[in-house]
C-alpha atoms as a PDB file:
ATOM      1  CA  UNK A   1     -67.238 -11.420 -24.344  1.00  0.00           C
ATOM      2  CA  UNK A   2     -70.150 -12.401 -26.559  1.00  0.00           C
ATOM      3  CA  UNK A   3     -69.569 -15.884 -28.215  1.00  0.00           C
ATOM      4  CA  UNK A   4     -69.623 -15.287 -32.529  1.00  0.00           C
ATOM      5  CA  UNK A   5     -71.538 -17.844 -34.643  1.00  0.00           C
ATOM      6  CA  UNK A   6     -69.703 -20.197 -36.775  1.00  0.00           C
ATOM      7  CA  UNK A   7     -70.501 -19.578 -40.598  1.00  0.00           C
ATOM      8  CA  UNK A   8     -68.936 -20.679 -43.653  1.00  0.00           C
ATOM      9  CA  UNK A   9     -68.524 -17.434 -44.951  1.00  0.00           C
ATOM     10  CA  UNK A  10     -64.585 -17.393 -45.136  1.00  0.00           C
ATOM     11  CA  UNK A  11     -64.570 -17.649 -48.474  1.00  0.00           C
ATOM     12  CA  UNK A  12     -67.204 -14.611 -49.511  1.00  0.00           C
ATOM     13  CA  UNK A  13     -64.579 -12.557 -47.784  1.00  0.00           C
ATOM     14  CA  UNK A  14     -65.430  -8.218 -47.950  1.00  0.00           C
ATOM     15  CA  UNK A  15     -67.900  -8.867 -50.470  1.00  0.00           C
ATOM     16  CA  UNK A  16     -71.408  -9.006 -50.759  1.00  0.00           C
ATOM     17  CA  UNK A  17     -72.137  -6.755 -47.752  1.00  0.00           C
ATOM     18  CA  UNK A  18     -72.677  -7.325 -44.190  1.00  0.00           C
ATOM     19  CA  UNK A  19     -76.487  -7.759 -44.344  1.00  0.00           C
ATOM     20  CA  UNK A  20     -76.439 -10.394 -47.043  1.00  0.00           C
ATOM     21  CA  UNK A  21     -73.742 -12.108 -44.823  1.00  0.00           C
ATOM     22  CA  UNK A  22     -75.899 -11.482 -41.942  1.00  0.00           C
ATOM     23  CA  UNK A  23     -78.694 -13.267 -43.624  1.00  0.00           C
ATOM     24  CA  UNK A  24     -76.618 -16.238 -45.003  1.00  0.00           C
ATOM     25  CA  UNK A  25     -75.204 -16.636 -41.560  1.00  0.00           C
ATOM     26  CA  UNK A  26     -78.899 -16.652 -39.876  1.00  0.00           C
ATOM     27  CA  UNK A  27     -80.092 -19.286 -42.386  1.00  0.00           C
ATOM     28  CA  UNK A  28     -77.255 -21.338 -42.074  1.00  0.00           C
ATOM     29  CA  UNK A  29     -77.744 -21.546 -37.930  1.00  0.00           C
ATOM     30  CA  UNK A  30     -81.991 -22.296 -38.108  1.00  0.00           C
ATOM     31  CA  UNK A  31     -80.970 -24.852 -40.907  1.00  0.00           C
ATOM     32  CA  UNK A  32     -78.395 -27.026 -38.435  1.00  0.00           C
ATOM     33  CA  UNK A  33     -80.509 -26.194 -35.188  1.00  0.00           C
ATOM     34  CA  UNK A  34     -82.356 -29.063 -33.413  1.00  0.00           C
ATOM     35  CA  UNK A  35     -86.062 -28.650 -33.497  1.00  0.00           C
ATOM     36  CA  UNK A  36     -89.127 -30.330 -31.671  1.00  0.00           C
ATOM     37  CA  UNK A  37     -89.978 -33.829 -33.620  1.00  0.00           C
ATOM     38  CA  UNK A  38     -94.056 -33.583 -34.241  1.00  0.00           C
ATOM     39  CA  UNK A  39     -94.405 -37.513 -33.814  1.00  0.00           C
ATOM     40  CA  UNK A  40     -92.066 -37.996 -31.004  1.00  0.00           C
ATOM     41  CA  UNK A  41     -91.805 -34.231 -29.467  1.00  0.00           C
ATOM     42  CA  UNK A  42     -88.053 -34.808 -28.380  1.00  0.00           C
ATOM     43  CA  UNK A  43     -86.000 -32.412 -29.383  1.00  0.00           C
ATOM     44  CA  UNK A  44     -83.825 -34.443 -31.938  1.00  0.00           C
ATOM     45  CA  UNK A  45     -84.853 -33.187 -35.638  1.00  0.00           C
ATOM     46  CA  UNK A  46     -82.383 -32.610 -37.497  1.00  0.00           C
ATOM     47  CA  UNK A  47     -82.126 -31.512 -41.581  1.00  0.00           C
ATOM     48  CA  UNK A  48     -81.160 -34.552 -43.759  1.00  0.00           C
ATOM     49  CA  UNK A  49     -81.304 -32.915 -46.727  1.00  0.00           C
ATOM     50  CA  UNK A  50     -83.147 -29.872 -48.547  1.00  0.00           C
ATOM     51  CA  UNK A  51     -86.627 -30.403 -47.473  1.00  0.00           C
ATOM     52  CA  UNK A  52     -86.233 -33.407 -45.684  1.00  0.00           C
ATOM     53  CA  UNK A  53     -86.093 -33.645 -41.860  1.00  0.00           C
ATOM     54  CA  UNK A  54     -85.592 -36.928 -39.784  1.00  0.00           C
ATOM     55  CA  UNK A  55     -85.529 -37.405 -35.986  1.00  0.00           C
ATOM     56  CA  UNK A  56     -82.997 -39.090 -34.755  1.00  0.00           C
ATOM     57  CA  UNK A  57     -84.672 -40.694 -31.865  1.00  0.00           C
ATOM     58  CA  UNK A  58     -87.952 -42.315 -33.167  1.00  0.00           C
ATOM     59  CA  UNK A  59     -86.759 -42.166 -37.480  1.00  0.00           C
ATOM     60  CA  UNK A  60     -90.115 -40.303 -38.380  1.00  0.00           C
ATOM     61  CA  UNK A  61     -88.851 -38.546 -41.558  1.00  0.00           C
ATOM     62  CA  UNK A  62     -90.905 -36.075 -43.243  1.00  0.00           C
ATOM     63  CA  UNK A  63     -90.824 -33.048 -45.832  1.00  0.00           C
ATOM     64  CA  UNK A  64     -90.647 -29.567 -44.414  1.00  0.00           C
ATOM     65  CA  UNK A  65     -89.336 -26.170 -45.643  1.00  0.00           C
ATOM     66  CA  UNK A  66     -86.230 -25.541 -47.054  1.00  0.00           C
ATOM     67  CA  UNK A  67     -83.958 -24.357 -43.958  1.00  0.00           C
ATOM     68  CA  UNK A  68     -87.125 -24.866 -41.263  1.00  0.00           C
ATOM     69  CA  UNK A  69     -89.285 -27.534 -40.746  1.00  0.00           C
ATOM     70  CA  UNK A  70     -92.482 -25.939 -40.873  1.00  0.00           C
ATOM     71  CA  UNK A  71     -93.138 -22.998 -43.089  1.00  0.00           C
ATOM     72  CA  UNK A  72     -95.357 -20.147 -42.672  1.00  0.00           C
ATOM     73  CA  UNK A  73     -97.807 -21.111 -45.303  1.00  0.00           C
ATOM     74  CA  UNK A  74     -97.900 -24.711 -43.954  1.00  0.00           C
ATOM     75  CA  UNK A  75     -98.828 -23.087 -40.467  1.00  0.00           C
ATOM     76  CA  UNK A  76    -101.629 -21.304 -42.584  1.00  0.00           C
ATOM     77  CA  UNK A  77    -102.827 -24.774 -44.260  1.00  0.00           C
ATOM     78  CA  UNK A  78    -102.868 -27.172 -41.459  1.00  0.00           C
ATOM     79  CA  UNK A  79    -104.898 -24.364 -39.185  1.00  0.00           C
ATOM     80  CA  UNK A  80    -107.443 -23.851 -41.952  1.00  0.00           C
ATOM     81  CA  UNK A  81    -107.283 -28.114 -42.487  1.00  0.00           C
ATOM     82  CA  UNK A  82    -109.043 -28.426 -39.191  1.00  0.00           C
END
């Protein structure tokens, strides 16, 4: 048996649809995953608030995207920065 993510959808119950739930369900699991800490590189980042990511380990806090902390057009500024 495959193992179901945990969302806090109960309340949207048969509305909406299943692909906006799909996508509220995938943005709520990238925004409470761990990710990679850029000073530090452990694996302890976690969000702190909307924007705002902090690792745990070293306390290097810095502003990222929304539900990830790196977004696609920061990718596209910091290659074109060097």
């Amino acid at each position: 048996m495959s193992r179901k993510q945990k969302s806090s959808l109960g309340g949207m119950g048969a509305r909406y649809g299943r692909s906006v739930r799909a996508k509220i369900t995938k943005i709520q699991a990238d925004a409470h995953q761990k990710y990679a800490c850029p000073a530090c590189s452990s694996k302890t980042v976690e969000r702190s608030s909307i924007g705002l990511w902090a690792c745990t380990r070293c306390g290097n806090t810095f502003a990222g995207g929304a539900y990830t902390p790196t977004t696609k057009i920061g990718d596209v500024a910091k290659r074109s920065a060097k």
